[in-house]
C-alpha atoms as a PDB file:
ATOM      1  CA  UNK A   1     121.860 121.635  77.513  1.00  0.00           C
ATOM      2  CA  UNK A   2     118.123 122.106  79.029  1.00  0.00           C
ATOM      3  CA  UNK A   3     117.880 124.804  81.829  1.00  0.00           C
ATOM      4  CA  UNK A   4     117.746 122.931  85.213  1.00  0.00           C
ATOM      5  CA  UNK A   5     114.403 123.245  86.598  1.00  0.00           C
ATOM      6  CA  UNK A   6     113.419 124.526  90.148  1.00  0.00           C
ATOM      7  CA  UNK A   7     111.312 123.677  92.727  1.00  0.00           C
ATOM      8  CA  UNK A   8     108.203 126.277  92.945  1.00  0.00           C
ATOM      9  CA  UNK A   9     107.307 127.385  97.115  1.00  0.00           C
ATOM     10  CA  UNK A  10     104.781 127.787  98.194  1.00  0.00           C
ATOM     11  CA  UNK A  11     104.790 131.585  99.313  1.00  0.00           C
ATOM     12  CA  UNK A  12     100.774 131.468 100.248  1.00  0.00           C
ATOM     13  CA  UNK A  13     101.412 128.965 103.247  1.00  0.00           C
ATOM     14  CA  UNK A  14     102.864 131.029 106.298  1.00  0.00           C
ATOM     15  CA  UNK A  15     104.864 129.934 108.546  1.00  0.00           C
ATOM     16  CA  UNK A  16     102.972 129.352 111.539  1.00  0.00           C
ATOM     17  CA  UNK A  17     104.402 131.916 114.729  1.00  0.00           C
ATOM     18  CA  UNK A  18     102.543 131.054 118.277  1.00  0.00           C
ATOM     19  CA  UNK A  19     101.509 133.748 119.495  1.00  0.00           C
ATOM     20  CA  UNK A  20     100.317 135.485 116.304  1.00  0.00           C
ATOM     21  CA  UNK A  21      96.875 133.496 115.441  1.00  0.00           C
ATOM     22  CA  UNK A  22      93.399 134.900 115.450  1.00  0.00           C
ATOM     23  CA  UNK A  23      91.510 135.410 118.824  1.00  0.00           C
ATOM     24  CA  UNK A  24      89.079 132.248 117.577  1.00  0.00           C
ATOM     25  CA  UNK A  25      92.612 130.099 117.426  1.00  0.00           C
ATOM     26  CA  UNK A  26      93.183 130.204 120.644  1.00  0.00           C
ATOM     27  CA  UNK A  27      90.271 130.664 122.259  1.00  0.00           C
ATOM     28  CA  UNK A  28      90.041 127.101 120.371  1.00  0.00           C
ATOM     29  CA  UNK A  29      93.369 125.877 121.973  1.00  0.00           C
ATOM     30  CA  UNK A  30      92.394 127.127 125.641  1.00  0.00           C
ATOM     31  CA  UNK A  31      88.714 125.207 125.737  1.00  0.00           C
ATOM     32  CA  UNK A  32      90.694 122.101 124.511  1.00  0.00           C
ATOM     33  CA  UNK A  33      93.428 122.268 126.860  1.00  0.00           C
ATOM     34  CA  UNK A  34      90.828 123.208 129.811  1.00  0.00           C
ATOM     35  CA  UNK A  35      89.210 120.178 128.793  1.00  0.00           C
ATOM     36  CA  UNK A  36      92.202 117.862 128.639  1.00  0.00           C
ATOM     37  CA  UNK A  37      93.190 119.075 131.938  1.00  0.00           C
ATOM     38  CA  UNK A  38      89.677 117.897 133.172  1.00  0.00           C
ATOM     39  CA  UNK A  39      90.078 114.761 131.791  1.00  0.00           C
ATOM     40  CA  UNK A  40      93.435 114.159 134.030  1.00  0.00           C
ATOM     41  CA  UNK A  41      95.542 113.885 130.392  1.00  0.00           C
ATOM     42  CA  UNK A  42      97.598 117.343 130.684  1.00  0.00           C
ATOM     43  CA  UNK A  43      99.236 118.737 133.954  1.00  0.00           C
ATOM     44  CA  UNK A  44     100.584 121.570 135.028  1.00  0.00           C
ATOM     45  CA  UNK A  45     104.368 121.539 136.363  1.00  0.00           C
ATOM     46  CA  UNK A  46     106.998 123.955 137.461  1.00  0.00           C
ATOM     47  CA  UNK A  47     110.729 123.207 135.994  1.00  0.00           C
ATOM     48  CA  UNK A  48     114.584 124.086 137.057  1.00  0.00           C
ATOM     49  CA  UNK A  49     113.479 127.352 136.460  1.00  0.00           C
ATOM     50  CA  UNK A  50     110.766 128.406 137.973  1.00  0.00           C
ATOM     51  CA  UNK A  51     108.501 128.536 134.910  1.00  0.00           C
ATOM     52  CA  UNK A  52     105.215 126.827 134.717  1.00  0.00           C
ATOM     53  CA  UNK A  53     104.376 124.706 132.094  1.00  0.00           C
ATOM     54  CA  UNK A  54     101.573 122.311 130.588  1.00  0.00           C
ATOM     55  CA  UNK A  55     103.101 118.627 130.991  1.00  0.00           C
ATOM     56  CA  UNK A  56     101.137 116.128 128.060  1.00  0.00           C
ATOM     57  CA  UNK A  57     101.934 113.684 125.995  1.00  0.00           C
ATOM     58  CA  UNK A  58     101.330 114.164 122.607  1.00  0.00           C
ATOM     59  CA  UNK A  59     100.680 110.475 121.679  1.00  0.00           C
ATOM     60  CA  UNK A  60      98.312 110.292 124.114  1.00  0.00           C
ATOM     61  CA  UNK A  61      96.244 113.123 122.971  1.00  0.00           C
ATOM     62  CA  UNK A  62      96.058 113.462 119.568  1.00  0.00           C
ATOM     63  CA  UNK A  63      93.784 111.425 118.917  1.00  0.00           C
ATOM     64  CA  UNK A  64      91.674 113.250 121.071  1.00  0.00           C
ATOM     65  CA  UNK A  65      91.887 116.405 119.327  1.00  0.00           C
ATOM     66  CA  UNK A  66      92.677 116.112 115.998  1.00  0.00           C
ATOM     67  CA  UNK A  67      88.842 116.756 115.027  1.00  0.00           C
ATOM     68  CA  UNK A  68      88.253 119.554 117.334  1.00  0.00           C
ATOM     69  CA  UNK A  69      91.071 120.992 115.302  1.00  0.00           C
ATOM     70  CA  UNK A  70      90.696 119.608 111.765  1.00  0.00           C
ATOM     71  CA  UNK A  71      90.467 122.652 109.323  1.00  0.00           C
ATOM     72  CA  UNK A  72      91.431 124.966 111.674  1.00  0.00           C
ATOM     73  CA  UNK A  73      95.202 123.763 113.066  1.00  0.00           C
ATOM     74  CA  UNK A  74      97.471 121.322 112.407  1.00  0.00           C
ATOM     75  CA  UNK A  75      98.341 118.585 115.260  1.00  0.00           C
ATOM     76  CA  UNK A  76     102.057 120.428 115.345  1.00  0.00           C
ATOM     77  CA  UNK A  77     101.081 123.916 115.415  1.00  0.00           C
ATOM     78  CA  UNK A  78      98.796 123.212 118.337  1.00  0.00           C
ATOM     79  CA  UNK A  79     101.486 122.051 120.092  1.00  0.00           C
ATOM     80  CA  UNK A  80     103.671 124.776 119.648  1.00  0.00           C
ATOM     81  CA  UNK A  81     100.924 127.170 120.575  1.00  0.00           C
ATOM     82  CA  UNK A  82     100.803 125.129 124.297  1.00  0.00           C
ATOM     83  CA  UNK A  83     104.601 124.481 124.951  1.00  0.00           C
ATOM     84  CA  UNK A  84     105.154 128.119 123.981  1.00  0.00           C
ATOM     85  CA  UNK A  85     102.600 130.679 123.770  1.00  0.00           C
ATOM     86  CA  UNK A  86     100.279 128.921 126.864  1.00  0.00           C
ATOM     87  CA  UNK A  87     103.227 128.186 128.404  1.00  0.00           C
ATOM     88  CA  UNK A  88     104.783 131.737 128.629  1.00  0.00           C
ATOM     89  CA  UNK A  89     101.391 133.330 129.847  1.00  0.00           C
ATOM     90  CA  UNK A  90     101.228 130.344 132.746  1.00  0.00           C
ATOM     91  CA  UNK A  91     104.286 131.850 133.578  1.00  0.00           C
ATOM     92  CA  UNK A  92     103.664 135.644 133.899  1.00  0.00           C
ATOM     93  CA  UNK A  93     100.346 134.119 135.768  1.00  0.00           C
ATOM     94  CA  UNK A  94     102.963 134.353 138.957  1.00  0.00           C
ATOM     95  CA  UNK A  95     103.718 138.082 138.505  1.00  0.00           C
ATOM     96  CA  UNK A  96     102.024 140.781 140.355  1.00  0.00           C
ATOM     97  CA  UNK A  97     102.670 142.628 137.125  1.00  0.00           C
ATOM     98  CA  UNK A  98     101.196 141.048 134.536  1.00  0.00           C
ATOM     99  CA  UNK A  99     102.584 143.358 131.824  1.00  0.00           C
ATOM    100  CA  UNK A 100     106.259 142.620 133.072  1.00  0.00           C
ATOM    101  CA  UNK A 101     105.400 139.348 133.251  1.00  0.00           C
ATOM    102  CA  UNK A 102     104.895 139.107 129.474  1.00  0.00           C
ATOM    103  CA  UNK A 103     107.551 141.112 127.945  1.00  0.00           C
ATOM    104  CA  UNK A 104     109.841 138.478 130.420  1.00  0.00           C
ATOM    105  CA  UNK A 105     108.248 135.367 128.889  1.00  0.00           C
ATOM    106  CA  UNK A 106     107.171 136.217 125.320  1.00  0.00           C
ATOM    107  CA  UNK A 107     109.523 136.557 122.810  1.00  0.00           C
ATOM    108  CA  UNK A 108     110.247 140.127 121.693  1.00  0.00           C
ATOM    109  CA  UNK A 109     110.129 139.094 118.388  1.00  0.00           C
ATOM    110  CA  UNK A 110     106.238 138.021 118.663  1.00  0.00           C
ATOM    111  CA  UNK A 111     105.774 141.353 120.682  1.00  0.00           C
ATOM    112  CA  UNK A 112     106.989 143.677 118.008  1.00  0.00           C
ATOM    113  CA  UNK A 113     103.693 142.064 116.148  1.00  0.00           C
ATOM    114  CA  UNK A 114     101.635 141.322 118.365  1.00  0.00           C
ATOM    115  CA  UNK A 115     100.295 144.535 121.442  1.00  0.00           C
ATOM    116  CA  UNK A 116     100.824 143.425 124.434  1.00  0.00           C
ATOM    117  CA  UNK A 117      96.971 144.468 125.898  1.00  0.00           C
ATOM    118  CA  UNK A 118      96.363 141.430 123.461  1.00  0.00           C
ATOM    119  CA  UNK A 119      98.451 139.318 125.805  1.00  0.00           C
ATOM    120  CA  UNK A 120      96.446 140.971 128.347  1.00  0.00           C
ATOM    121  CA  UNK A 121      93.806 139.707 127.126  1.00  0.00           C
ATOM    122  CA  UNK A 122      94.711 136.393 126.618  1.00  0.00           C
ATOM    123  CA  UNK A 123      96.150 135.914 130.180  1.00  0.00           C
ATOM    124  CA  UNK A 124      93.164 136.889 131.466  1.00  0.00           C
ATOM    125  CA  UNK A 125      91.283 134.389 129.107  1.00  0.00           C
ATOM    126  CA  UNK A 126      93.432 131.730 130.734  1.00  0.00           C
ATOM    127  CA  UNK A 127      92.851 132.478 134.152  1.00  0.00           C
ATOM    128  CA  UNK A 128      89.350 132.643 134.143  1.00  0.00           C
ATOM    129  CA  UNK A 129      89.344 128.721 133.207  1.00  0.00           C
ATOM    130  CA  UNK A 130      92.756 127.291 134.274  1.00  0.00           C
ATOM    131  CA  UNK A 131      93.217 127.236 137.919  1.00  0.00           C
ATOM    132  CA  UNK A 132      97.353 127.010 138.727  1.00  0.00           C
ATOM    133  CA  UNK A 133      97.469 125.489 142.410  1.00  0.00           C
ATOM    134  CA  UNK A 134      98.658 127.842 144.930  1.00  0.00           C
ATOM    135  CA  UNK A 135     101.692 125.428 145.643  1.00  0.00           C
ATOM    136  CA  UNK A 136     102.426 125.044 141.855  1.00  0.00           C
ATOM    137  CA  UNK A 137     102.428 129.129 142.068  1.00  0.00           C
ATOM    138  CA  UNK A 138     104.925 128.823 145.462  1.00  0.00           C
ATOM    139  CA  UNK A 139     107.197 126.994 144.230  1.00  0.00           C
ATOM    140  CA  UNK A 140     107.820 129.037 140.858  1.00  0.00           C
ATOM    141  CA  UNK A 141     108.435 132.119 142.675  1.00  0.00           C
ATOM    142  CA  UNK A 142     110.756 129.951 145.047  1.00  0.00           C
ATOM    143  CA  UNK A 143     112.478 128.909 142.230  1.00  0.00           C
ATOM    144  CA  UNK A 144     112.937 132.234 140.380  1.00  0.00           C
ATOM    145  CA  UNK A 145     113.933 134.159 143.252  1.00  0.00           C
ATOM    146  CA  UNK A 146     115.951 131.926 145.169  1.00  0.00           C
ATOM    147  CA  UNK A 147     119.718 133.022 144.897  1.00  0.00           C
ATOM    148  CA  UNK A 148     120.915 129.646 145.715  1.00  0.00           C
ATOM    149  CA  UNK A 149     120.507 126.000 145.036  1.00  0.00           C
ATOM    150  CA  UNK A 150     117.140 123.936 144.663  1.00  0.00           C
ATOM    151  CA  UNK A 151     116.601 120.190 144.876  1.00  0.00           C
ATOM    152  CA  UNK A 152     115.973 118.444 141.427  1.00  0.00           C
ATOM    153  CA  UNK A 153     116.014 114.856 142.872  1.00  0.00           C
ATOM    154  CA  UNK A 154     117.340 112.102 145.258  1.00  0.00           C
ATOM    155  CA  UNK A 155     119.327 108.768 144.426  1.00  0.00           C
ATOM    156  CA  UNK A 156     120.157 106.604 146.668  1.00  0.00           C
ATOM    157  CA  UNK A 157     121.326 102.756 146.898  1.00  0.00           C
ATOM    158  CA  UNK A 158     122.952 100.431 150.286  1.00  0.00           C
ATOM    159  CA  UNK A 159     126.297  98.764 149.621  1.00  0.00           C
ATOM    160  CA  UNK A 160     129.039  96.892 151.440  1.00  0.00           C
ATOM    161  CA  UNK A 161     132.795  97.314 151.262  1.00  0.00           C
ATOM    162  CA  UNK A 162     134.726  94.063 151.749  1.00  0.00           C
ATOM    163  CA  UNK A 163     138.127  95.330 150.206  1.00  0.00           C
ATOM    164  CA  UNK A 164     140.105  98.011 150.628  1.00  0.00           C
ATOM    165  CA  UNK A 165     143.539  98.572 148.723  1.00  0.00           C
ATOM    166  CA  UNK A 166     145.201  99.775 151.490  1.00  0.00           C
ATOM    167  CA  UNK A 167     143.429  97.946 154.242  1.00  0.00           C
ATOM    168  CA  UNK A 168     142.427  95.120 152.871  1.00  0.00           C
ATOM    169  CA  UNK A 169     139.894  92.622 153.808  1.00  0.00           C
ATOM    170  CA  UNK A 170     137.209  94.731 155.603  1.00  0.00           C
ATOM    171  CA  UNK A 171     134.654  93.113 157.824  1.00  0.00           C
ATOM    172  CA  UNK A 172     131.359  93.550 155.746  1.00  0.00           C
ATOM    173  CA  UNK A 173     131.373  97.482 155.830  1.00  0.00           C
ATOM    174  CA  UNK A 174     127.484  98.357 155.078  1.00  0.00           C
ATOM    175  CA  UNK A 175     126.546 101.963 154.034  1.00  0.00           C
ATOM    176  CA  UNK A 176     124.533 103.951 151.580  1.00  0.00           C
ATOM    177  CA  UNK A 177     125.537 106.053 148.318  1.00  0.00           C
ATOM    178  CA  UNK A 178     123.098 109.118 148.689  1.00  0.00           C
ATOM    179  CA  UNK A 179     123.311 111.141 145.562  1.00  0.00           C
ATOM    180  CA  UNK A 180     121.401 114.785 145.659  1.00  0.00           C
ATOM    181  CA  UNK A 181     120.733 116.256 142.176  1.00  0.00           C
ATOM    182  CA  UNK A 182     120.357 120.287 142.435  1.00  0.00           C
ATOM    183  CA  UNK A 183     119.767 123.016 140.017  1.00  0.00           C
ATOM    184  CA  UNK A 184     121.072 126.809 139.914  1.00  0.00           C
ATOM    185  CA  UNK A 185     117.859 128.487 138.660  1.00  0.00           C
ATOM    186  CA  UNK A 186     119.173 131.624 139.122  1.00  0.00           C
ATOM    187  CA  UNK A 187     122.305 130.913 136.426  1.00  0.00           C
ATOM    188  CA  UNK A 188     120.789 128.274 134.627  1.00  0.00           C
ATOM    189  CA  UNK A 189     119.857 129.567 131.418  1.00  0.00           C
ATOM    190  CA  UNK A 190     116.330 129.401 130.982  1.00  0.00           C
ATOM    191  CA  UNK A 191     114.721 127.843 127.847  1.00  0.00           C
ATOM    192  CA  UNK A 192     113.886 129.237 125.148  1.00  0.00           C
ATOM    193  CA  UNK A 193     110.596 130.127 124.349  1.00  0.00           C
ATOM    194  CA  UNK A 194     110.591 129.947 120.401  1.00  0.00           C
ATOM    195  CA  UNK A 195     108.695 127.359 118.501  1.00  0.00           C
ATOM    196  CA  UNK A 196     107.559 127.388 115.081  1.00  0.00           C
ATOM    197  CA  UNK A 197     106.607 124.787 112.785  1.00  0.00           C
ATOM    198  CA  UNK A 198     105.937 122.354 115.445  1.00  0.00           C
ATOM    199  CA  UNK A 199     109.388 122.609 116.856  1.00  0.00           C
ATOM    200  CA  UNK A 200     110.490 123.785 120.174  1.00  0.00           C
ATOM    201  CA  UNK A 201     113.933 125.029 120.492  1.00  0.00           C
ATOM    202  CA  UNK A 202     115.613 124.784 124.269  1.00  0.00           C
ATOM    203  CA  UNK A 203     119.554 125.968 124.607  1.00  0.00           C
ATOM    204  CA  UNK A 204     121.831 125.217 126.369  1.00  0.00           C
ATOM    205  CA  UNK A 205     121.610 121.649 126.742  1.00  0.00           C
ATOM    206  CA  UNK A 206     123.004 120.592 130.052  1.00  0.00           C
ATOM    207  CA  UNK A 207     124.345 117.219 129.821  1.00  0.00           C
ATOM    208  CA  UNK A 208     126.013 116.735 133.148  1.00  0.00           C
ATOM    209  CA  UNK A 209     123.746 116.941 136.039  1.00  0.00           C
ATOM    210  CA  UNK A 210     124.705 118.985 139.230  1.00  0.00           C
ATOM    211  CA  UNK A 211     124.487 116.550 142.200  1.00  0.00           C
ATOM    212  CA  UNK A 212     126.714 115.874 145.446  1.00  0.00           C
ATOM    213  CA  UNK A 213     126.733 111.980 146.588  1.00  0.00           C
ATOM    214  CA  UNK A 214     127.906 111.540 150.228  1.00  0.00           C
ATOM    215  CA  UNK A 215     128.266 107.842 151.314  1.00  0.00           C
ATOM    216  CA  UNK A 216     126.534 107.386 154.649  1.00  0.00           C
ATOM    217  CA  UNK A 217     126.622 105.020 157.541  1.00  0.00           C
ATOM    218  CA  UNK A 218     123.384 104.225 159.926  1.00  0.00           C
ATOM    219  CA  UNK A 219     124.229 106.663 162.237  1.00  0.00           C
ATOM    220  CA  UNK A 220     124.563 109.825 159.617  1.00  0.00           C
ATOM    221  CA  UNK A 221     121.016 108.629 158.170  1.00  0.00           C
ATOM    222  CA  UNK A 222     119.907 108.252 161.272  1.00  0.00           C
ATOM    223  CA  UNK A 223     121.254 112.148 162.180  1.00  0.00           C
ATOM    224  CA  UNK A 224     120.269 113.110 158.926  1.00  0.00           C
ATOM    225  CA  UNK A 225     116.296 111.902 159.354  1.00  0.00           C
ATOM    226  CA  UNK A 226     116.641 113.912 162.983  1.00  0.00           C
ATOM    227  CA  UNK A 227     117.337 117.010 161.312  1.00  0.00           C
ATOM    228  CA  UNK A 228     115.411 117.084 158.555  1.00  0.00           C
ATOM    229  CA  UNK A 229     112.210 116.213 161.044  1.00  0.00           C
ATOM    230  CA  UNK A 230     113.698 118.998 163.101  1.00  0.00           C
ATOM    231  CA  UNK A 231     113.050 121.187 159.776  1.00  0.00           C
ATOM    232  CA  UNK A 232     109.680 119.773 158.532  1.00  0.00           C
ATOM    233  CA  UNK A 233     108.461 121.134 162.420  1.00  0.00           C
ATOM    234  CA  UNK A 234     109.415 124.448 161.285  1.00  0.00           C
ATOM    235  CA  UNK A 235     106.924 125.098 158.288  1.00  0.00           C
END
């Protein structure tokens, strides 16, 4: 019987770990993503959490960059260098300590590698080209200091009950289904910022959304609009 043969690795091709590439890498990652952000095809968002992240779509843009990168990084690992390294230092952009801000966004895993005066340095790098919006910057430190609940969205659709079991026939009952969506940023667990080989991991997946639904008549919209203008006057 002939010995069964293996499969040789590769052990010269490393995996690829954001946060760990040469100062030229990135520097190479922030012009393009300064540029794409000029261009109107990335944004900048806040999520449930409070961090701040670069919202793209990579269809749209790789094209766009493959030759900027060709040689240099694959399509994948640039990704993974935005929705996790870039992303992280967004995030500690919002601290008044930057240093805290990075050991609470970077993985420790990357910082047992990698100084943090490098991430320093990096932050810095981004902030000298990538300008986060003051109200961007507002409403992630609303977010990851609020101790309560924070509105995620608003549903809401007009119906009319004609039939009741225990009344019966109604007389054309008209009213609206108003559904509010909410978040607990505070418990929420926040994703996680590890990505390598072009993969991001996020846990837990919530698969139920939070959300109250009230049914309303005219007159609670009505109250409803009153007090929420009463509100708006307030800020």
């Amino acid at each position: 019987m002939s010995p069964k043969k293996t499969k040789k690795t590769d052990k010269s091709k490393k995996l690829f770990r954001p946060g760990t590439e040469e100062r030229k890498i990135f520097s190479l990652v922030l012009s393009i993503i300064s540029k794409l952000l000029d261009e109107k095809k990335v944004g900048i968002d806040v999520d449930f959490s409070g961090d701040l992240e670069f919202s793209l779509e990579p269809s749209k843009i790789k094209d766009r960059v493959s030759d900027e990168i060709k040689g240099k990084l694959s399509f994948e690992d640039f990704m993974s260098t935005i929705s996790t390294e870039f992303d992280s230092l967004l995030t500690a952009s919002v601290y008044s300590d930057k240093a805290k801000g990075i050991e609470n966004n970077i993985p420790s895993t990357i910082l047992k590698d990698v100084v943090i005066d490098e991430f320093l340095w990096r932050l810095e790098e981004i902030e000298k080209v990538i300008n986060v919006p003051k109200a961007l910057k507002q409403e992630s430190t609303f977010k990851k200091t609020t101790k309560g609940l924070t509105l995620k969205e608003i549903k809401w659709e007009t119906n009319n009950k004609t039939f009741d079991e225990e009344l019966g026939q109604l007389d054309n009952c008209k009213y609206v289904t108003l559904s509010i969506m909410y978040s607990q940023p505070g418990i929420e667990a926040r994703r996680a910022k590890m990505s390598f080989g072009g993969i991001s991991i996020q846990l837990p997946t919530v698969t139920e959304p939070n959300q109250i639904t009230l049914e309303l008549q005219k007159k609670d919209v009505t109250k409803l609009i009153d007090n929420l203008k009463q509100i708006l006057d307030t800020f």
